[in-house]
N, C-alpha and C. Protein backbone atom coordinates (compact mmCIF):
# COMPACT_ATOMS: atom_id res chain seq x y z
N UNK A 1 101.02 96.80 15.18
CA UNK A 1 102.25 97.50 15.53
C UNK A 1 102.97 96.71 16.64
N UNK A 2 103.66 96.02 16.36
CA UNK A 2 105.10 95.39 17.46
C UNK A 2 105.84 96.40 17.68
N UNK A 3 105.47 97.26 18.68
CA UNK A 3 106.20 98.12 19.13
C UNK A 3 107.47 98.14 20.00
N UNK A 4 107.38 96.98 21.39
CA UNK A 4 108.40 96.21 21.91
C UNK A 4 109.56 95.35 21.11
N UNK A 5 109.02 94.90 20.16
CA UNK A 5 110.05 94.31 19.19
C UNK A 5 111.07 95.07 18.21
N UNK A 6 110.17 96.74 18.29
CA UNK A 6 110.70 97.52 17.29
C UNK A 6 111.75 98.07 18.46
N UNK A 7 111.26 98.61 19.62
CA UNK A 7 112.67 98.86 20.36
C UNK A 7 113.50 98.06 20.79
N UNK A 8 113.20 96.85 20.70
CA UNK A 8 114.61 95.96 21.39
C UNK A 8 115.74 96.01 20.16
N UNK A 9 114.79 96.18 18.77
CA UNK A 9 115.89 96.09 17.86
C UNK A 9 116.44 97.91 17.89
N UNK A 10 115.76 98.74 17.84
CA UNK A 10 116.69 99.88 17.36
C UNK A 10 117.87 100.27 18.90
N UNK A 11 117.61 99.49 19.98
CA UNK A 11 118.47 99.64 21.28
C UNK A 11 119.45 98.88 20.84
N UNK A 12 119.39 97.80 20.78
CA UNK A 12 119.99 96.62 20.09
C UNK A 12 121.14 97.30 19.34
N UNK A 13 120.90 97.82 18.05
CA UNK A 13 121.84 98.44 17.07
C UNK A 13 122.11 99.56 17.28
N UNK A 14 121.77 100.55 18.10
CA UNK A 14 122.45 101.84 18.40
C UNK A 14 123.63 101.58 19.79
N UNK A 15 123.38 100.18 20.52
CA UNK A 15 124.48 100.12 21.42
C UNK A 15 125.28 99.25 20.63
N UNK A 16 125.35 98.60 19.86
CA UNK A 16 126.43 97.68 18.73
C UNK A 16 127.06 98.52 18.18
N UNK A 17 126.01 99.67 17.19
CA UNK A 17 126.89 100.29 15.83
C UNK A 17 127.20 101.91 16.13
N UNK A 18 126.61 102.43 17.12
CA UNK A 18 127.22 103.72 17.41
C UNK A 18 128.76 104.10 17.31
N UNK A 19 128.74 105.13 16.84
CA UNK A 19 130.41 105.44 16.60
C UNK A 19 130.54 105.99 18.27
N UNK A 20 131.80 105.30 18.52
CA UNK A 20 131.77 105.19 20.25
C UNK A 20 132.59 107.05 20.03
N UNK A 21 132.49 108.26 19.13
CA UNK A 21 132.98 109.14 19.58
C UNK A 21 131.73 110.11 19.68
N UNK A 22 130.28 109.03 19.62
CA UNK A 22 129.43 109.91 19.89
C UNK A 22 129.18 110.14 21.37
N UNK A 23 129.57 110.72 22.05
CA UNK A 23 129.40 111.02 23.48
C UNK A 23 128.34 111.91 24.08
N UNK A 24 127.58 112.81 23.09
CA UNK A 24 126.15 113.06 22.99
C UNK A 24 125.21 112.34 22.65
N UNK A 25 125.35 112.45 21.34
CA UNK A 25 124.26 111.95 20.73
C UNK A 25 124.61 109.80 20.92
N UNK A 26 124.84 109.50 22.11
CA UNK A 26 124.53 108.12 22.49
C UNK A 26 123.18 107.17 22.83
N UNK A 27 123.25 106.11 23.57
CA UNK A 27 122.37 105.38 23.93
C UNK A 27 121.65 106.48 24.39
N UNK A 28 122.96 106.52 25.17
CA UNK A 28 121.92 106.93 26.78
C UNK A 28 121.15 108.26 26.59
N UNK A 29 121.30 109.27 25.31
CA UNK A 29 120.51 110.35 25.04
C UNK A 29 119.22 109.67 24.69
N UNK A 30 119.42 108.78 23.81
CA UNK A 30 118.41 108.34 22.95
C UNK A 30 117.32 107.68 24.09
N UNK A 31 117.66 107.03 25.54
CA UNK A 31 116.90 106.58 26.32
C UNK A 31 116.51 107.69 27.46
N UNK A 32 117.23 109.40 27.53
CA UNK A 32 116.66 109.83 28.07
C UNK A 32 115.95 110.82 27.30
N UNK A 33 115.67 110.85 25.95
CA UNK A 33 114.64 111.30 25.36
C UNK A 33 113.25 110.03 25.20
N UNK A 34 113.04 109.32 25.26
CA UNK A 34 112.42 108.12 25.36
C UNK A 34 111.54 108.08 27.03
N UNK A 35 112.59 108.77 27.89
CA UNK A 35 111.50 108.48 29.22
C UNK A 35 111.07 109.44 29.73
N UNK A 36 111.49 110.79 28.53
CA UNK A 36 111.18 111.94 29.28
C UNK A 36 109.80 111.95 28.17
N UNK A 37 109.79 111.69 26.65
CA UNK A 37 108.38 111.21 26.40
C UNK A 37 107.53 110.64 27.22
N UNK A 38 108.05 109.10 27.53
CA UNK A 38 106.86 108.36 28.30
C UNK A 38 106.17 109.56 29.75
N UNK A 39 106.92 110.73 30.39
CA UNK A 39 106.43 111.35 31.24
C UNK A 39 105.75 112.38 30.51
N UNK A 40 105.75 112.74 29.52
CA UNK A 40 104.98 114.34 28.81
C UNK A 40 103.69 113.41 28.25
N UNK A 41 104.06 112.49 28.09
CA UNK A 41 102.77 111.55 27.20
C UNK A 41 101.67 111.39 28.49
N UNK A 42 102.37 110.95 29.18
CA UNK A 42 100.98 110.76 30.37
C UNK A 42 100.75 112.17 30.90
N UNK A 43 101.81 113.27 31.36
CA UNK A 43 100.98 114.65 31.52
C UNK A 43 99.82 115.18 30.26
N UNK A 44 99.90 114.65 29.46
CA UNK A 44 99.54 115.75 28.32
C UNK A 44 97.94 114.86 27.87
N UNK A 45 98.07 113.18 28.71
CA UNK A 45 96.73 112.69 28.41
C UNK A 45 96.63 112.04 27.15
N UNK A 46 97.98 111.21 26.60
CA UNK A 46 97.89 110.94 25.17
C UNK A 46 97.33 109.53 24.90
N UNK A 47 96.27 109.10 23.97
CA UNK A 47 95.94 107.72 23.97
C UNK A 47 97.04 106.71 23.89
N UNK A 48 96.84 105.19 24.10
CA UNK A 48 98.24 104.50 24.32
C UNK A 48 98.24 104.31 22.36
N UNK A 49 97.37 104.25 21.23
CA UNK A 49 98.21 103.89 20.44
C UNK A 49 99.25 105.10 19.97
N UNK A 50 99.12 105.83 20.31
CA UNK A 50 99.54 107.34 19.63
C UNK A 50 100.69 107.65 20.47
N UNK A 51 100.92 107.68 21.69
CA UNK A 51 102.13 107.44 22.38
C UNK A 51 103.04 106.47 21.96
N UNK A 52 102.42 105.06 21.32
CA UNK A 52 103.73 104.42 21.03
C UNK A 52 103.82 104.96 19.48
N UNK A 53 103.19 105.47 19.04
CA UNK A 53 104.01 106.36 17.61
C UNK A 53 104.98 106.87 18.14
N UNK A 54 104.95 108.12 19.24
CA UNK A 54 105.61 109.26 19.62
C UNK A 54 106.99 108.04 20.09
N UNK A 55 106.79 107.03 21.42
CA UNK A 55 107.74 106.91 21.92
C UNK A 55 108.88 105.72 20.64
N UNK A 56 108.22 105.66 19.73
CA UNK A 56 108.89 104.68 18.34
C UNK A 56 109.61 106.11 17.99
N UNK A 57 109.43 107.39 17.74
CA UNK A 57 109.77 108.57 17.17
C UNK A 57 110.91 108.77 17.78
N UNK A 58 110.71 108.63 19.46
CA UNK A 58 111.82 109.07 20.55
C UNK A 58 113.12 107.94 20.13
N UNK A 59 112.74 106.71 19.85
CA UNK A 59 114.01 105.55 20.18
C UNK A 59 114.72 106.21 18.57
N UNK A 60 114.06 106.58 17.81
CA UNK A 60 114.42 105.80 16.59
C UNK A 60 115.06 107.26 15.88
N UNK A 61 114.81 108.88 16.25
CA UNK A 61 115.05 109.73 15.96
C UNK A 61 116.49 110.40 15.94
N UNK A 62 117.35 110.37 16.26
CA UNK A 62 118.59 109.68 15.95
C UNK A 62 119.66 108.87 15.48
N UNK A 63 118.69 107.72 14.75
CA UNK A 63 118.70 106.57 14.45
C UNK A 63 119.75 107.08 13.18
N UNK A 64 119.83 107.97 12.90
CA UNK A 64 120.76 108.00 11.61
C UNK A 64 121.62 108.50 11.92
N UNK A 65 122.21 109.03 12.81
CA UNK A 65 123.69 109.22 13.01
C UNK A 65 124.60 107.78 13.00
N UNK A 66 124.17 106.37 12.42
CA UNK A 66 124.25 105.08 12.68
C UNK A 66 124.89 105.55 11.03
N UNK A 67 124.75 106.45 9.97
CA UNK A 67 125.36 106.74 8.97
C UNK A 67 125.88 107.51 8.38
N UNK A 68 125.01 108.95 9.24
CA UNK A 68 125.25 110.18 8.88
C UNK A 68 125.22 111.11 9.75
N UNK A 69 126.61 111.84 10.31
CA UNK A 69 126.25 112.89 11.59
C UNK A 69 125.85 114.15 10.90
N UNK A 70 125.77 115.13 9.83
CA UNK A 70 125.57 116.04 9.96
C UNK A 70 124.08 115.99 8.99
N UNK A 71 123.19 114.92 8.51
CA UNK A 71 122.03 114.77 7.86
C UNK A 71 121.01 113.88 8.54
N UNK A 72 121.36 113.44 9.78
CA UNK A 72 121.10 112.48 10.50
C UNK A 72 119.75 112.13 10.98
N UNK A 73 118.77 113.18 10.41
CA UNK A 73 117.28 113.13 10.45
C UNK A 73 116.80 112.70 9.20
N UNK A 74 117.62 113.30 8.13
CA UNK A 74 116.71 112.19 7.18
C UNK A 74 117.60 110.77 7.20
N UNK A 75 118.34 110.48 7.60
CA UNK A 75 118.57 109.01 7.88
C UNK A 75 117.89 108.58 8.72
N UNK A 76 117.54 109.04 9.91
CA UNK A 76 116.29 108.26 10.80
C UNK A 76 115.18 107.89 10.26
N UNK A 77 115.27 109.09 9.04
CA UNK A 77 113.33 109.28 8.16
C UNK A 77 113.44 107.65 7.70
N UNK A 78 114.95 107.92 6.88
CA UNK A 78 115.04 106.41 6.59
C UNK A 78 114.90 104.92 6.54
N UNK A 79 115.71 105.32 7.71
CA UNK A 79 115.86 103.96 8.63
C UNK A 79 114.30 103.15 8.97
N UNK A 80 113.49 104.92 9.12
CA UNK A 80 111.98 104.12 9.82
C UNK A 80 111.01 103.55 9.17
N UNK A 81 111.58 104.33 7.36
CA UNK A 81 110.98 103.33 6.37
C UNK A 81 111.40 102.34 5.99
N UNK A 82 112.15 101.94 6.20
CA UNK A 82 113.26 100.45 6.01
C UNK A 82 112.68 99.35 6.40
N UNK A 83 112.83 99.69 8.19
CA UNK A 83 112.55 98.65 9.22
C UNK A 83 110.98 98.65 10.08
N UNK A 84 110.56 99.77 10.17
CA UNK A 84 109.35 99.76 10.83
C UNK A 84 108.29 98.67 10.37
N UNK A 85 108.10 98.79 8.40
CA UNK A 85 106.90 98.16 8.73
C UNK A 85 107.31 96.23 8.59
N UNK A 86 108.47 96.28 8.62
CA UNK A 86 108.84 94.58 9.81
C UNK A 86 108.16 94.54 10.41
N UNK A 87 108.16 95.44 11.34
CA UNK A 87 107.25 95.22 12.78
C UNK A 87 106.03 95.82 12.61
N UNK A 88 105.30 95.62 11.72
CA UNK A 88 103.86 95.72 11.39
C UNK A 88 103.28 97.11 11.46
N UNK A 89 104.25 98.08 11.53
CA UNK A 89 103.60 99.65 11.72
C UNK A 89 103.12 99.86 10.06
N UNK A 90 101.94 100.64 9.95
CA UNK A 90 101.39 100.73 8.80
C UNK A 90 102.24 101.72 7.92
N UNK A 91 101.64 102.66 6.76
CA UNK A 91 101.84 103.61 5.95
C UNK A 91 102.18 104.99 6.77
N UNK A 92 100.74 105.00 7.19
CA UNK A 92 100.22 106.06 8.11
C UNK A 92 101.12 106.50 9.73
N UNK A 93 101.40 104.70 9.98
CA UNK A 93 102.48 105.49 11.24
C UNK A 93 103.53 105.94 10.92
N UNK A 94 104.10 105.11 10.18
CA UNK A 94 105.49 105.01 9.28
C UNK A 94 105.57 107.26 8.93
N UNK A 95 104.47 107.22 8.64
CA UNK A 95 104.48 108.78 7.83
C UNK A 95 104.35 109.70 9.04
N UNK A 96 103.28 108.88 9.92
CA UNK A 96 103.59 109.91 11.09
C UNK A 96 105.01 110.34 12.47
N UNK A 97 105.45 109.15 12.18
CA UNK A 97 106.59 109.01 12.41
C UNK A 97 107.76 109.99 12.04
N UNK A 98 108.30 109.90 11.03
CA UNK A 98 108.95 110.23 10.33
C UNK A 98 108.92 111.88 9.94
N UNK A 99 107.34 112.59 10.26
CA UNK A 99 107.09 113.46 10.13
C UNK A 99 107.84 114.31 11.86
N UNK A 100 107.29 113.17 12.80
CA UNK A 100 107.54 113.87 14.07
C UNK A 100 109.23 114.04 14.17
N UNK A 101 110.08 112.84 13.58
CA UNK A 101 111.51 112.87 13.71
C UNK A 101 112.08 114.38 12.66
N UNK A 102 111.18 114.63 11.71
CA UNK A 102 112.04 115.80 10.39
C UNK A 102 111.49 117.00 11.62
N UNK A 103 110.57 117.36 12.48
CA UNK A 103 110.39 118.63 13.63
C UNK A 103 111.63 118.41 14.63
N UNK A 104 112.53 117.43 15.08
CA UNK A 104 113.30 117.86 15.62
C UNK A 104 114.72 118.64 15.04
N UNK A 105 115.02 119.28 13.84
CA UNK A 105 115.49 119.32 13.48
C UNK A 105 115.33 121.03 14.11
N UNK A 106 116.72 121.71 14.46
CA UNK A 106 116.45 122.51 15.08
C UNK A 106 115.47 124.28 14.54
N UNK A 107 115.70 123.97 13.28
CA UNK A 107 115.42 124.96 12.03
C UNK A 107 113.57 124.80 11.39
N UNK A 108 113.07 123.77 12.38
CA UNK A 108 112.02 123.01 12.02
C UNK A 108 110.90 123.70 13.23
N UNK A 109 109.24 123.65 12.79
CA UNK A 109 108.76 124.38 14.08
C UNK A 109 107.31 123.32 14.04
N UNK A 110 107.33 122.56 16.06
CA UNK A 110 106.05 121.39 15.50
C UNK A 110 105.11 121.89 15.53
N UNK A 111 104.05 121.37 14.87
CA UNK A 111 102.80 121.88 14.95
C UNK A 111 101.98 120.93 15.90
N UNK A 112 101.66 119.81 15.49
CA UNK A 112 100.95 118.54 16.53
C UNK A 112 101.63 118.74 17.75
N UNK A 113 100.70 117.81 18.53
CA UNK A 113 100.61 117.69 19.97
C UNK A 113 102.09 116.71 20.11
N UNK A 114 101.84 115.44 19.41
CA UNK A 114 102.77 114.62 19.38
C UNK A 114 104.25 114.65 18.73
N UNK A 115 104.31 116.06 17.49
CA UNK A 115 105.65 116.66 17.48
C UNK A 115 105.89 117.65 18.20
N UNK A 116 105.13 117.72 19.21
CA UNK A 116 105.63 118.69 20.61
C UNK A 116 105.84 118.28 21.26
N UNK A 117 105.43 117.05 21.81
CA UNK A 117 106.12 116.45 22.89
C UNK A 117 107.58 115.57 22.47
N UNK A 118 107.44 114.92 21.41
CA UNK A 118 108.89 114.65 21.38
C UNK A 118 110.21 115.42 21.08
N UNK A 119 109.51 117.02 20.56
CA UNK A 119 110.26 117.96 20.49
C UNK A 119 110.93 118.51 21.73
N UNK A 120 109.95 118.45 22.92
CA UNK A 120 109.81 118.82 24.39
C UNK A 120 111.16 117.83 25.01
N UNK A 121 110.61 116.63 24.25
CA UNK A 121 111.52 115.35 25.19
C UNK A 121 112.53 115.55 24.14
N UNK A 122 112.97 115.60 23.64
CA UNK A 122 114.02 116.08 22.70
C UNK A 122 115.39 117.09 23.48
N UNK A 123 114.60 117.75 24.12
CA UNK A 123 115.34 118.78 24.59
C UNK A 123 114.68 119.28 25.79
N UNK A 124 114.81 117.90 26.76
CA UNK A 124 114.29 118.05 27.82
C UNK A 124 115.35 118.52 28.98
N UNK A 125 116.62 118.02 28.81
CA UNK A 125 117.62 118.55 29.63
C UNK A 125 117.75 120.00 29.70
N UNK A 126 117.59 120.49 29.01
CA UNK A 126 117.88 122.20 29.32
C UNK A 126 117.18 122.59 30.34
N UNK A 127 116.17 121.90 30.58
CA UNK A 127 115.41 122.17 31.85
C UNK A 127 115.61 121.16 33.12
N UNK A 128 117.04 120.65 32.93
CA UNK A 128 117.23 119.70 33.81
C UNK A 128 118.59 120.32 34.59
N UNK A 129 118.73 119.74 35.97
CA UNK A 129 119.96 120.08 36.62
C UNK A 129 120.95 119.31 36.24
N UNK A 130 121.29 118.24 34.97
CA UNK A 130 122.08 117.46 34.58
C UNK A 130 122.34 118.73 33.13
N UNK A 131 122.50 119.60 33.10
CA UNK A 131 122.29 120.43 31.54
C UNK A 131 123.61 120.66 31.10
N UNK A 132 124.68 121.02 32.19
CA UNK A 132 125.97 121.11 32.08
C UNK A 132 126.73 120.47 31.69
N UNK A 133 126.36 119.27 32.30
CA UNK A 133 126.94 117.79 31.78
C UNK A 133 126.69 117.43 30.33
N UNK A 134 125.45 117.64 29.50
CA UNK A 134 125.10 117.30 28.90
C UNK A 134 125.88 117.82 27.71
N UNK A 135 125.07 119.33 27.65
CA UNK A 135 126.11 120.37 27.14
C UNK A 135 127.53 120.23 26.98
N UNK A 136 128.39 119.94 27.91
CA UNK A 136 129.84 119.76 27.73
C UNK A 136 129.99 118.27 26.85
N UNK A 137 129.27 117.79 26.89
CA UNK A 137 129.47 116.57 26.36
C UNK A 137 129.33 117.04 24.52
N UNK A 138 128.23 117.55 24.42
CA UNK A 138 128.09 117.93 23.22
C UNK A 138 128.91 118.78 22.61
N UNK A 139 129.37 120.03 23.33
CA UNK A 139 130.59 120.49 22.66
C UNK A 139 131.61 119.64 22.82
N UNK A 140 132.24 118.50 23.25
CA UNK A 140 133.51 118.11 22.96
C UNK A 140 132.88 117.17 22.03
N UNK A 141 131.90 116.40 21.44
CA UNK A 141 131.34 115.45 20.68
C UNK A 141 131.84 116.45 19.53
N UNK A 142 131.16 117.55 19.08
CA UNK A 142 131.48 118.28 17.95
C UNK A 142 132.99 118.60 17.82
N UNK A 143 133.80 119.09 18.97
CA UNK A 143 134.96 118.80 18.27
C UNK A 143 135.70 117.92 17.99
N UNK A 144 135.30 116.39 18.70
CA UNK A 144 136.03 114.60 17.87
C UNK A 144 135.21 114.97 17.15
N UNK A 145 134.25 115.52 16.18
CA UNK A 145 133.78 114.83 15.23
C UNK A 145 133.78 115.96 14.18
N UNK A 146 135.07 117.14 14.30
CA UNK A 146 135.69 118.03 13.70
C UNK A 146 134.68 119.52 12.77
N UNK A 147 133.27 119.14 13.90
CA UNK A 147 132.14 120.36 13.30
C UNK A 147 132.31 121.57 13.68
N UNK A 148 132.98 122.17 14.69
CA UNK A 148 133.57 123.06 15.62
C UNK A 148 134.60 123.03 16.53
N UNK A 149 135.07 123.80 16.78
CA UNK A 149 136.26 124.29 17.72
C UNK A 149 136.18 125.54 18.92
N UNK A 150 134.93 125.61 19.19
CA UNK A 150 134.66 126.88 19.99
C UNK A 150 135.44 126.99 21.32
N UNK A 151 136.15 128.27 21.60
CA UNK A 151 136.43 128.56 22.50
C UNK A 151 135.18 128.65 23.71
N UNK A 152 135.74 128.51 25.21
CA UNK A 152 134.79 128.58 25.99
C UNK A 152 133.72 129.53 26.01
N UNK A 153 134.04 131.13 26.06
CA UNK A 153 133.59 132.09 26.22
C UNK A 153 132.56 131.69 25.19
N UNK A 154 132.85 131.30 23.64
CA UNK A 154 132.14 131.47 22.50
C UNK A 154 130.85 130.39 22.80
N UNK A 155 131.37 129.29 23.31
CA UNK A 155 130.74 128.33 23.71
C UNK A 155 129.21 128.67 24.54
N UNK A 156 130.02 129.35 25.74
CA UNK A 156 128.76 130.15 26.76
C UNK A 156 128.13 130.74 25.79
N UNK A 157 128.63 131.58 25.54
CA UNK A 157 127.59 132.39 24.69
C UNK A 157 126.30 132.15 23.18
N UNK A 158 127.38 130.80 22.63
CA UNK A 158 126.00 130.46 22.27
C UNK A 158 124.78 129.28 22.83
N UNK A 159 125.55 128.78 24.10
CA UNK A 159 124.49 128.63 24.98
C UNK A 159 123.34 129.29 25.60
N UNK A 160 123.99 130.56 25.72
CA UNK A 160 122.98 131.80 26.28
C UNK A 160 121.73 132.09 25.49
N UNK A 161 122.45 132.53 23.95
CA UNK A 161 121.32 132.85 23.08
C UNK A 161 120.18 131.45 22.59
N UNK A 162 120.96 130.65 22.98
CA UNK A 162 119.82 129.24 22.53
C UNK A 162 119.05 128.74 23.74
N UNK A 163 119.65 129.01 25.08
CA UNK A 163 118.28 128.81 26.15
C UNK A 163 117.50 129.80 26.03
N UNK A 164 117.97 131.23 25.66
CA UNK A 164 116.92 132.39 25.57
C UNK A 164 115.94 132.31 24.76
N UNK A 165 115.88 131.88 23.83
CA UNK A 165 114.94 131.52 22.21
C UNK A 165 114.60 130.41 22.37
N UNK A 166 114.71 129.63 22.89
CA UNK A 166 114.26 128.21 22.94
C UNK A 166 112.63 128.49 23.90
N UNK A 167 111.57 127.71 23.79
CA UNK A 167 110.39 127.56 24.21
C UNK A 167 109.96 126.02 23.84
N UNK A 168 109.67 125.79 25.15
CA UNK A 168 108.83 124.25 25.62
C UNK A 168 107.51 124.54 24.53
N UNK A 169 106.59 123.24 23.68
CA UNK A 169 106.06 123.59 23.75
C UNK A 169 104.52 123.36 24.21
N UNK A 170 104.83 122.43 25.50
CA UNK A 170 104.01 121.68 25.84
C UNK A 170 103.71 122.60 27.47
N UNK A 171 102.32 122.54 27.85
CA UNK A 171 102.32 123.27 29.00
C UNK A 171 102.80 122.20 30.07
N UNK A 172 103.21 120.99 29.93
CA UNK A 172 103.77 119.69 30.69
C UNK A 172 105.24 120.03 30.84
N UNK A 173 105.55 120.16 29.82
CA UNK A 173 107.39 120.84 29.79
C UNK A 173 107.16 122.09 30.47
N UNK A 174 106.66 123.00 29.91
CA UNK A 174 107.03 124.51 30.88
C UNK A 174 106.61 124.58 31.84
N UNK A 175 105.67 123.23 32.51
CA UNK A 175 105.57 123.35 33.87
C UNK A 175 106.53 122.78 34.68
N UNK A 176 107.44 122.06 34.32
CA UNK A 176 108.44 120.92 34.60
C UNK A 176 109.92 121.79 34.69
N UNK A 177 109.64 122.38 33.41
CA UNK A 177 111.53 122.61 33.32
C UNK A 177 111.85 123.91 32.79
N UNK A 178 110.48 124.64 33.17
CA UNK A 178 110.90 126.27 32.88
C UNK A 178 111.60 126.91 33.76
N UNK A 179 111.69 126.49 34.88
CA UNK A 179 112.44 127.13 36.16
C UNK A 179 113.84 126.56 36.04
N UNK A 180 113.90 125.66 36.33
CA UNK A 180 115.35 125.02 36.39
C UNK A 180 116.13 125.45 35.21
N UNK A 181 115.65 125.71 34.05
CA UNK A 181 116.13 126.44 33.37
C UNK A 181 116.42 127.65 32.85
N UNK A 182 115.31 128.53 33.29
CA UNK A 182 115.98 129.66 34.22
C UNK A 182 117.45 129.95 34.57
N UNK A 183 117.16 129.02 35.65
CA UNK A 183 118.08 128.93 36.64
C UNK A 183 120.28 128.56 35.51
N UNK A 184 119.54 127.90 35.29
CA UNK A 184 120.62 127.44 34.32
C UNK A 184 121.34 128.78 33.19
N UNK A 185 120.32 129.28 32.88
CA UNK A 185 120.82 130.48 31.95
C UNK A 185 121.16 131.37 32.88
N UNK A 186 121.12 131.65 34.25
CA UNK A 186 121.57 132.84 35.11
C UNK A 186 122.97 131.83 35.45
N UNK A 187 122.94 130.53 35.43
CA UNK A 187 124.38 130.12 35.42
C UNK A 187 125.53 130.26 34.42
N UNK A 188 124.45 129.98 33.60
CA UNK A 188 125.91 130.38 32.30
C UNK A 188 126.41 131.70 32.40
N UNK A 189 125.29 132.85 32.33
CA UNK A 189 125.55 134.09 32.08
C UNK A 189 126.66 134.53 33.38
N UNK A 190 126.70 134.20 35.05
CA UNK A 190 127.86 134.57 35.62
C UNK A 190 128.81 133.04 35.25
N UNK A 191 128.73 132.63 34.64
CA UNK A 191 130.27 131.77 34.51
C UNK A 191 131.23 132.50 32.59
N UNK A 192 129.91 133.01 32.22
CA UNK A 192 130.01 133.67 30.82
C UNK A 192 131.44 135.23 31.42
N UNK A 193 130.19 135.86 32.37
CA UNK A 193 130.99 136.96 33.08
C UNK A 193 132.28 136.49 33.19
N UNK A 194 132.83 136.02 34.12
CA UNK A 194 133.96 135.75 34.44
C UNK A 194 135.42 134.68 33.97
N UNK A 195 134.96 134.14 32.53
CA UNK A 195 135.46 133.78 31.76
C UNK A 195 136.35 134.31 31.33
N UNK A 196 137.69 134.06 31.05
CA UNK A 196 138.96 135.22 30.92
C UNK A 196 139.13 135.39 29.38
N UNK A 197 138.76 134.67 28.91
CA UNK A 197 138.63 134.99 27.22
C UNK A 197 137.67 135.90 27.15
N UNK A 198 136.48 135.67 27.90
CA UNK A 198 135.82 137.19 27.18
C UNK A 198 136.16 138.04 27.17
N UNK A 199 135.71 138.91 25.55
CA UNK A 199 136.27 140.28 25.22
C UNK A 199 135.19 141.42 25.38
N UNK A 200 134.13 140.79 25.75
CA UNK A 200 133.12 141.66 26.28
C UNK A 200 132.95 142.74 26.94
């Protein structure tokens, strides 16, 4: 497994070929799901070949919005059978791979250790004090890229119901970013309050 060789190339082509109106789903998501792995991988005690499955999962799991924004996981599935075994990853990673990228899909539930943590690092910001930022970025990404139009109020609110239902599922994540996120959903909910569109 040339694992270093496999990320210089998928960094490589996601800062070349990204559609520059992805303002979420960018590099720089794709590298802070990547280091928030490399930190759940060492809380959680993971051997080093099996982490670089997970952290090949993290670079490359996105990897298909490079063709397709609204199917964009099975284009990663893709992509990782394409190019991976270039870089000498077998059958078996290739499958495990590909398995961990189809659990981030939000409708999807992981079972392994290692589609929990990149599920975790996936959606590690919600438990971060950068969440707002992030968030706003993603709703204006969806509307350049004409998937929605939500008004603010509507916006909050389905922020609300998706930090509420959402669960870490690593005891590394909910020790990390269950509070701060918390914290974050008591923010939305008084900025939700006082929102002048709500009809609440």
């Amino acid at each position: 497994m040339e694992f270093y060789r496999a990320k210089q190339y998928i960094i490589n082509l996601l800062h070349t070929d990204l559609d520059s109106r992805l303002i979420y789903h960018d590099l720089e998501h794709t590298l802070n799901v990547y280091n928030a792995a490399i930190e759940y991988l060492r809380l959680e005690k993971i051997d080093d070949y099996s982490s670089k499955l997970v952290l090949t999962a993290a670079l490359f799991h996105d990897s298909g919005m490079l063709f397709d924004y609204d199917n964009h996981e099975f284009e990663s599935e893709e992509l990782c059978r394409r190019e991976l075994p270039k870089f000498a990853y077998s059958y078996e990673d290739v499958e495990i791979i590909t398995q961990m990228i189809r659990k981030t899909h939000l409708l999807e539930s992981a079972d392994t250790i290692l589609e929990q943590i990149l599920c975790d690092s996936d959606l590690d910001y919600l438990g971060r004090d950068t969440f707002f930022i992030r968030s706003t970025k993603l709703l204006h990404e969806w509307k350049i890229m004409g998937k929605h139009n939500y008004r603010l109020f509507e916006w909050l609110k389905i922020q609300i119901d998706f930090l509420e239902n959402h669960q870490y599922y690593t005891n590394s994540a909910k020790s990390l970013r269950r509070q701060t996120k918390q914290t974050n959903i008591e923010e939305i909910k008084e900025l939700y309050k006082i929102c002048p569109d709500n009809k609440l």
